[in-house]
C-alpha atoms as a PDB file:
ATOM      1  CA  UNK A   1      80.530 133.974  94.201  1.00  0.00           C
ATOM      2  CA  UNK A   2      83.629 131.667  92.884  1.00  0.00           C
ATOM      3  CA  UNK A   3      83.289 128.679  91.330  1.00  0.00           C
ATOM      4  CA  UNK A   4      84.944 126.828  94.163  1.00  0.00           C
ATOM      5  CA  UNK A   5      83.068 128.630  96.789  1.00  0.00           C
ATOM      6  CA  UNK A   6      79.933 127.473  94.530  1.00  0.00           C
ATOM      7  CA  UNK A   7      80.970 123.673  94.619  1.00  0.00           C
ATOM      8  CA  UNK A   8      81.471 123.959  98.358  1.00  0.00           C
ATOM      9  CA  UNK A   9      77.586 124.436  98.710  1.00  0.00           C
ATOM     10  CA  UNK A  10      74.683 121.976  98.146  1.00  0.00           C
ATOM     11  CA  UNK A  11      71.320 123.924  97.907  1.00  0.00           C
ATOM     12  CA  UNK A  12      68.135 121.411  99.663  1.00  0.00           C
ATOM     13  CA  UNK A  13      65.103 123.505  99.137  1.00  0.00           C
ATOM     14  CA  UNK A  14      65.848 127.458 100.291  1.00  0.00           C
ATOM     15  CA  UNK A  15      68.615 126.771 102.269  1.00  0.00           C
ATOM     16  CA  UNK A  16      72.300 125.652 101.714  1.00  0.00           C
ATOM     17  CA  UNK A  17      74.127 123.246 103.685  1.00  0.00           C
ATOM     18  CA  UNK A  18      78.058 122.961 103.311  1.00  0.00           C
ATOM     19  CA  UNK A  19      79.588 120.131 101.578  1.00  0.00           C
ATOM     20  CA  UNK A  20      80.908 118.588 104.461  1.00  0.00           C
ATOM     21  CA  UNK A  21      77.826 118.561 106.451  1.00  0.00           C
ATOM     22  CA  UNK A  22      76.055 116.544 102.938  1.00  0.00           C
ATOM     23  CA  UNK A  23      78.408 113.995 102.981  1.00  0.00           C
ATOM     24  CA  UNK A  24      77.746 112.911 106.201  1.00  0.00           C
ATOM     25  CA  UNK A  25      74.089 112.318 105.597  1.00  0.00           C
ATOM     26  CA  UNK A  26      74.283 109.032 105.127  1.00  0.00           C
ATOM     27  CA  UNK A  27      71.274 106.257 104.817  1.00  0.00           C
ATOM     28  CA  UNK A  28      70.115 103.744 107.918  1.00  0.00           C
ATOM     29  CA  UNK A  29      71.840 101.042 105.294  1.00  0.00           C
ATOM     30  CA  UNK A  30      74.989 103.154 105.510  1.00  0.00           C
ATOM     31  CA  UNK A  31      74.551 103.392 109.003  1.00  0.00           C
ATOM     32  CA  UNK A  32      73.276  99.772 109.622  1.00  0.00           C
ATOM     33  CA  UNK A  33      74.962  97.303 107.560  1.00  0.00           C
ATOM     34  CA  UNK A  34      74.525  92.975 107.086  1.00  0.00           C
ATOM     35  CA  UNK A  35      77.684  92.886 109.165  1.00  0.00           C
ATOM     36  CA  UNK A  36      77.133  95.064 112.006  1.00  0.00           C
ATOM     37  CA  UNK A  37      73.589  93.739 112.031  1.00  0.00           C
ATOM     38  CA  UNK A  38      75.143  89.913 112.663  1.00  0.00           C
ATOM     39  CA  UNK A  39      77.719  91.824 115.046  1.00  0.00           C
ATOM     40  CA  UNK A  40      75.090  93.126 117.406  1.00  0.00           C
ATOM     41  CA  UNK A  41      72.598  90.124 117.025  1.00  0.00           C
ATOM     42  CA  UNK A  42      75.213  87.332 117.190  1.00  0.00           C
ATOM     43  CA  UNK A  43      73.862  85.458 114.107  1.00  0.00           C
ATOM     44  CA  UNK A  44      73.618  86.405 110.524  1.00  0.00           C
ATOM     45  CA  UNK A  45      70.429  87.664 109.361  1.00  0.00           C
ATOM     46  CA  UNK A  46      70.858  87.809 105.202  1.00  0.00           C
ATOM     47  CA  UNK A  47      67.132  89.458 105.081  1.00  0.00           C
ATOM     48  CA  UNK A  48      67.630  92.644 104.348  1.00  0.00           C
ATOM     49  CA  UNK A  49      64.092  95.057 104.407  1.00  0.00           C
ATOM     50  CA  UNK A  50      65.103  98.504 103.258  1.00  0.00           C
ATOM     51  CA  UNK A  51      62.438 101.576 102.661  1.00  0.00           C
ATOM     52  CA  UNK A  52      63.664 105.315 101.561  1.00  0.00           C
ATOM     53  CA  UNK A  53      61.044 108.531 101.301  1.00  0.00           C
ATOM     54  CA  UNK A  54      62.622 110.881 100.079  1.00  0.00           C
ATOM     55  CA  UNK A  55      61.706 114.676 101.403  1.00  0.00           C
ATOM     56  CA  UNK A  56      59.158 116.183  99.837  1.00  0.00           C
ATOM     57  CA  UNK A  57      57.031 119.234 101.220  1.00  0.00           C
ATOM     58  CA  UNK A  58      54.042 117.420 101.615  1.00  0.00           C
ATOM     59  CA  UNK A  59      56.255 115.271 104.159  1.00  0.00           C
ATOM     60  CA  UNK A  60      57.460 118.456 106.296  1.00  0.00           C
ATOM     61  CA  UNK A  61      60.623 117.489 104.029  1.00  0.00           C
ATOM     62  CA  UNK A  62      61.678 114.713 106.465  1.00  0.00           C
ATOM     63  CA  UNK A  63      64.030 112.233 104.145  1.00  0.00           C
ATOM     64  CA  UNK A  64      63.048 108.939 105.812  1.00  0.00           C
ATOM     65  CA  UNK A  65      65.290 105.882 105.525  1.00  0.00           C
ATOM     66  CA  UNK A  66      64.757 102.837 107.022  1.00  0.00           C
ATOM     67  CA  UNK A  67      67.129  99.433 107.036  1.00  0.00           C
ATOM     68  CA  UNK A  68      66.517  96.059 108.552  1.00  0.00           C
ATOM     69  CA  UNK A  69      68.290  92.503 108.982  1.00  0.00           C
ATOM     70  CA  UNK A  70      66.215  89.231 109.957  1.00  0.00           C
ATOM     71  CA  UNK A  71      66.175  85.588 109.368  1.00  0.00           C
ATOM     72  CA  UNK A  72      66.297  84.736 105.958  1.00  0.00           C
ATOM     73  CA  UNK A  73      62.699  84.242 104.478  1.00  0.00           C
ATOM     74  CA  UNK A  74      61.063  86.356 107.214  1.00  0.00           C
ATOM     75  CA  UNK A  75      58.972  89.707 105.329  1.00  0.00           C
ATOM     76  CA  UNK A  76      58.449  92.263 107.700  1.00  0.00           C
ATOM     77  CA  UNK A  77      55.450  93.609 105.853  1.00  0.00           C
ATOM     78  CA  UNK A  78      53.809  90.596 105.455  1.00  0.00           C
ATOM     79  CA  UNK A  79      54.317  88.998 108.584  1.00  0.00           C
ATOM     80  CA  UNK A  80      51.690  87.996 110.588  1.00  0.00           C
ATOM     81  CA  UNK A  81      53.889  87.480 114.351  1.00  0.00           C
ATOM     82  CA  UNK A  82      56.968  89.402 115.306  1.00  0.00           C
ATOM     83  CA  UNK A  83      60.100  88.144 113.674  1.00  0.00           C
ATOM     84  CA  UNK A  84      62.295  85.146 116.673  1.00  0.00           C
ATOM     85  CA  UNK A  85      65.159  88.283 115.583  1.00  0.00           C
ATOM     86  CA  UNK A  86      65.582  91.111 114.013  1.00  0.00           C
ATOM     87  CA  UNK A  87      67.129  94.394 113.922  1.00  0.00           C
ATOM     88  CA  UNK A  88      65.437  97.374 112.126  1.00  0.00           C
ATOM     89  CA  UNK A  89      66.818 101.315 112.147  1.00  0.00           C
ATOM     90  CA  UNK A  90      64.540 104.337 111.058  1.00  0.00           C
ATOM     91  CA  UNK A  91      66.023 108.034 110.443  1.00  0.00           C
ATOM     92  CA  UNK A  92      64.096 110.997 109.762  1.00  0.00           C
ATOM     93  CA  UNK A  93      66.841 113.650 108.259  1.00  0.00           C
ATOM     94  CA  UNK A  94      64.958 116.925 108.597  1.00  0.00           C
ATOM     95  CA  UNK A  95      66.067 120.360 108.004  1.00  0.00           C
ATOM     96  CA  UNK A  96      66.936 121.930 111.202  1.00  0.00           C
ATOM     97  CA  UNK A  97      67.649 120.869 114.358  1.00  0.00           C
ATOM     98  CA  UNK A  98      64.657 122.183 115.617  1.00  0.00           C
ATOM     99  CA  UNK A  99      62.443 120.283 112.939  1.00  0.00           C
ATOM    100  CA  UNK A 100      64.228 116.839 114.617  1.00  0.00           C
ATOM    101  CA  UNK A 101      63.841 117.814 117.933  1.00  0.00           C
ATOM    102  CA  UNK A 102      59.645 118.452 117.188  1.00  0.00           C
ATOM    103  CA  UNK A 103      59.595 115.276 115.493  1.00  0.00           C
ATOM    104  CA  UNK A 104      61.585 113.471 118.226  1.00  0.00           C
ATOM    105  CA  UNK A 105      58.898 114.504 120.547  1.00  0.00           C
ATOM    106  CA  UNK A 106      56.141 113.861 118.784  1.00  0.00           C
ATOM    107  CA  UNK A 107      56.566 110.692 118.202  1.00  0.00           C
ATOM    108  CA  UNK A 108      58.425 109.709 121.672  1.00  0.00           C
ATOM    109  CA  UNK A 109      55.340 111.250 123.065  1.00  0.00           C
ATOM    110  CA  UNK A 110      52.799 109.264 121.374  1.00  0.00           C
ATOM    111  CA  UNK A 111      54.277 106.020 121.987  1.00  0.00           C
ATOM    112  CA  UNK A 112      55.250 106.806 125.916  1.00  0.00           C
ATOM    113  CA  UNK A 113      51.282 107.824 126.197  1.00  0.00           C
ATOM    114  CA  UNK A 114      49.957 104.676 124.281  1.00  0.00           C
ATOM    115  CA  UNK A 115      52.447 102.704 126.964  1.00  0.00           C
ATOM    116  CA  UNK A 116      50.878 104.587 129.923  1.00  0.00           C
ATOM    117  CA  UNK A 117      47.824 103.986 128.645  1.00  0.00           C
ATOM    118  CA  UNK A 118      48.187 100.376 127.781  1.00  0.00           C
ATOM    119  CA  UNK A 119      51.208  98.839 129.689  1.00  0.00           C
ATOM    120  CA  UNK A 120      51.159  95.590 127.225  1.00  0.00           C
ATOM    121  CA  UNK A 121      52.435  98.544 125.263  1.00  0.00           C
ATOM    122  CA  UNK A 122      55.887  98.462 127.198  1.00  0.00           C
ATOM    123  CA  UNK A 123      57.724 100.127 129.212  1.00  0.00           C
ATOM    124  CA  UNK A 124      59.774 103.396 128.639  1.00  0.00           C
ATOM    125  CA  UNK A 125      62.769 104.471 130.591  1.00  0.00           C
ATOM    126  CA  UNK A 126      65.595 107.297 129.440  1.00  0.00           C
ATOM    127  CA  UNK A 127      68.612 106.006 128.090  1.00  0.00           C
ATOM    128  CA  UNK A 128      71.581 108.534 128.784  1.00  0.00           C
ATOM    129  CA  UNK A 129      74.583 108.534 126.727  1.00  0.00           C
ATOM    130  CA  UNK A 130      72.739 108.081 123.271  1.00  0.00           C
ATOM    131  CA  UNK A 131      72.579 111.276 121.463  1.00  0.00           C
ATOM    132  CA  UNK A 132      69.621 113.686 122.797  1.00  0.00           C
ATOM    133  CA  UNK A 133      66.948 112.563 125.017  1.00  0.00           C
ATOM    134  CA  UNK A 134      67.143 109.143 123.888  1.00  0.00           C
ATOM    135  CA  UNK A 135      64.281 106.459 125.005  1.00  0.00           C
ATOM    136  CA  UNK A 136      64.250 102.995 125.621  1.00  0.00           C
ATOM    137  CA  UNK A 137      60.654 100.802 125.645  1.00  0.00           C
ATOM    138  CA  UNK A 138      60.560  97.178 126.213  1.00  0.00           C
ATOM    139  CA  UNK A 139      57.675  94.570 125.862  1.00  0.00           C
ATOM    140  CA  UNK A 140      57.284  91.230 124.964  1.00  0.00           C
ATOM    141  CA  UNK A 141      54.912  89.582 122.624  1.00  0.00           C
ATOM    142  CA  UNK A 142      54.365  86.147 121.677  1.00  0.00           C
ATOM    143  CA  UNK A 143      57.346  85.042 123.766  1.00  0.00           C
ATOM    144  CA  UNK A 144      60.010  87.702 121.811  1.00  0.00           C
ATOM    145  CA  UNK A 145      61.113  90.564 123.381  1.00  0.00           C
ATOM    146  CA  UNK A 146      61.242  93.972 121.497  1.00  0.00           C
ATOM    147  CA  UNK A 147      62.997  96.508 122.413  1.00  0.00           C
ATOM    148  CA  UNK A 148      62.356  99.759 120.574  1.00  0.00           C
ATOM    149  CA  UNK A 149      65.233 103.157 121.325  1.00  0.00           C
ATOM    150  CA  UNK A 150      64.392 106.171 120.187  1.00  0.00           C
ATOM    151  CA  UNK A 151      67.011 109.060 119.779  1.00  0.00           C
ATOM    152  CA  UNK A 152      68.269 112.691 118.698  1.00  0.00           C
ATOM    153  CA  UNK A 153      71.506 113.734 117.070  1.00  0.00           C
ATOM    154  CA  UNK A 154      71.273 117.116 115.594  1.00  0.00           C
ATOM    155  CA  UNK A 155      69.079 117.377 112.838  1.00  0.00           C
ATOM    156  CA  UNK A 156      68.270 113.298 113.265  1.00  0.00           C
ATOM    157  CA  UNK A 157      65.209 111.738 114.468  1.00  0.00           C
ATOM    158  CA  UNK A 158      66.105 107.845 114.790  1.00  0.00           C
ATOM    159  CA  UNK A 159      65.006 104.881 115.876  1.00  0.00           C
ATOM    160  CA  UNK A 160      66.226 101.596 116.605  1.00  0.00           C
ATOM    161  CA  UNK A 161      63.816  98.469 116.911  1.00  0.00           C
ATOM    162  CA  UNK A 162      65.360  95.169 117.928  1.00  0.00           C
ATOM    163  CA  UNK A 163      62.922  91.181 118.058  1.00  0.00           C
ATOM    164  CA  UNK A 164      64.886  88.263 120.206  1.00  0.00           C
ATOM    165  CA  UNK A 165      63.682  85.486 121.467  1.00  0.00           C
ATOM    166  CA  UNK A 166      66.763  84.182 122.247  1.00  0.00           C
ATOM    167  CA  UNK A 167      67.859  87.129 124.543  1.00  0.00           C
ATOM    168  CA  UNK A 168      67.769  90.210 126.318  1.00  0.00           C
ATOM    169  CA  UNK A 169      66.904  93.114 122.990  1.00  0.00           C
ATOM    170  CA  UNK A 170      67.108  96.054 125.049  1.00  0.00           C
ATOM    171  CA  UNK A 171      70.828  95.338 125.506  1.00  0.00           C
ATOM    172  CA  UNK A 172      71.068  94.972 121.740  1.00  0.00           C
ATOM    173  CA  UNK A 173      69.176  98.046 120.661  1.00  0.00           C
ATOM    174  CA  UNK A 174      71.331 100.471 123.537  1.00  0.00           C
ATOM    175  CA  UNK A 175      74.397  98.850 121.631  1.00  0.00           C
ATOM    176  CA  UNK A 176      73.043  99.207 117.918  1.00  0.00           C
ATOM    177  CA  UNK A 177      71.480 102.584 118.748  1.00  0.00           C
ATOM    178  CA  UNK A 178      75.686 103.865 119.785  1.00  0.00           C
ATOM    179  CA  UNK A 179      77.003 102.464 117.345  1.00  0.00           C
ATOM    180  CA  UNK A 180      75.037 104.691 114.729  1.00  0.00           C
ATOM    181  CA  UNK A 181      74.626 107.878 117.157  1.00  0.00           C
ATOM    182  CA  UNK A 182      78.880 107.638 116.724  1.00  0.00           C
ATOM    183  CA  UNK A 183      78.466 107.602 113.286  1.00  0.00           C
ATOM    184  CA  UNK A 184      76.026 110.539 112.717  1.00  0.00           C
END
């Protein structure tokens, strides 16, 4: 093989994935940044909460990354109520499509059980037009609404979790959860 056709591959594990296709993996901070964040929520929110895992096999190789935006001083691992606002995005990269889809499934499973199951859970409705089999719950707690979308794009598994107290989040997170589906 050439030397160009080389440098036109990236190897991830046993399998190669063209250049192109590498490049546009980009991180939920990438995806999700201060300004759309303020954008969609109609305020700034300079805390930033950012988390990365990077795939591994004891992980099923899922690169997680994870990017937030709330009120300044507000820790959303520390907390001990749900943020008045906040926006928070989640991808799971896997390697195939396939591997996304199972994971997209999984986990949109779960949660639409626990909901059935409890309905101070939420509730969960489709939301057509955002990527694959995209889900939308909605619940309130402690007088903020959360709104939590859940979505497929190829070999994606993301999520979108939005806090207002101020305002309607399911709105917001349909919007955010476009925005980065576009982008993928």
């Amino acid at each position: 093989m050439s030397l160009p056709k080389l440098l036109q591959l990236l190897v991830v594990g046993a399998m190669a994935v063209p250049v192109a296709a590498a490049a546009q993996a980009r991180t939920a901070c990438q995806l999700l940044s201060a300004a759309d964040a303020a954008s969609l929520m109609g305020a700034p929110l300079p805390e930033p909460f950012k988390s990365e895992m990077r795939p591994e096999k004891e992980n099923g190789h899922d690169h997680k990354t994870a990017c937030g935006w709330f009120p300044k001083g507000v820790k959303l691992a520390t907390a001990d109520a749900p943020p008045e606002r906040g926006i928070l995005l989640t991808l799971h990269r896997l390697r195939t499509p396939h591997e996304a889809a199972t994971f997209h499934e999984h986990s949109t499973g779960m949660m639409r059980d626990a909901a059935q199951s409890n309905p101070a859970l939420g509730k969960s409705a489709p939301a057509p037009g955002i990527g694959e089999e995209a889900e939308l719950t909605q619940k309130e707690l402690g007088g903020v609404r959360i709104a939590t979308l859940r979505f497929l794009k190829g070999t994606v598994a993301g999520q979108v979790q939005v806090w207002r107290k101020d305002g309607p989040a399911g709105d917001v997170a349909t919007a955010a959860a476009k925005r980065v589906v576009a982008k993928l």
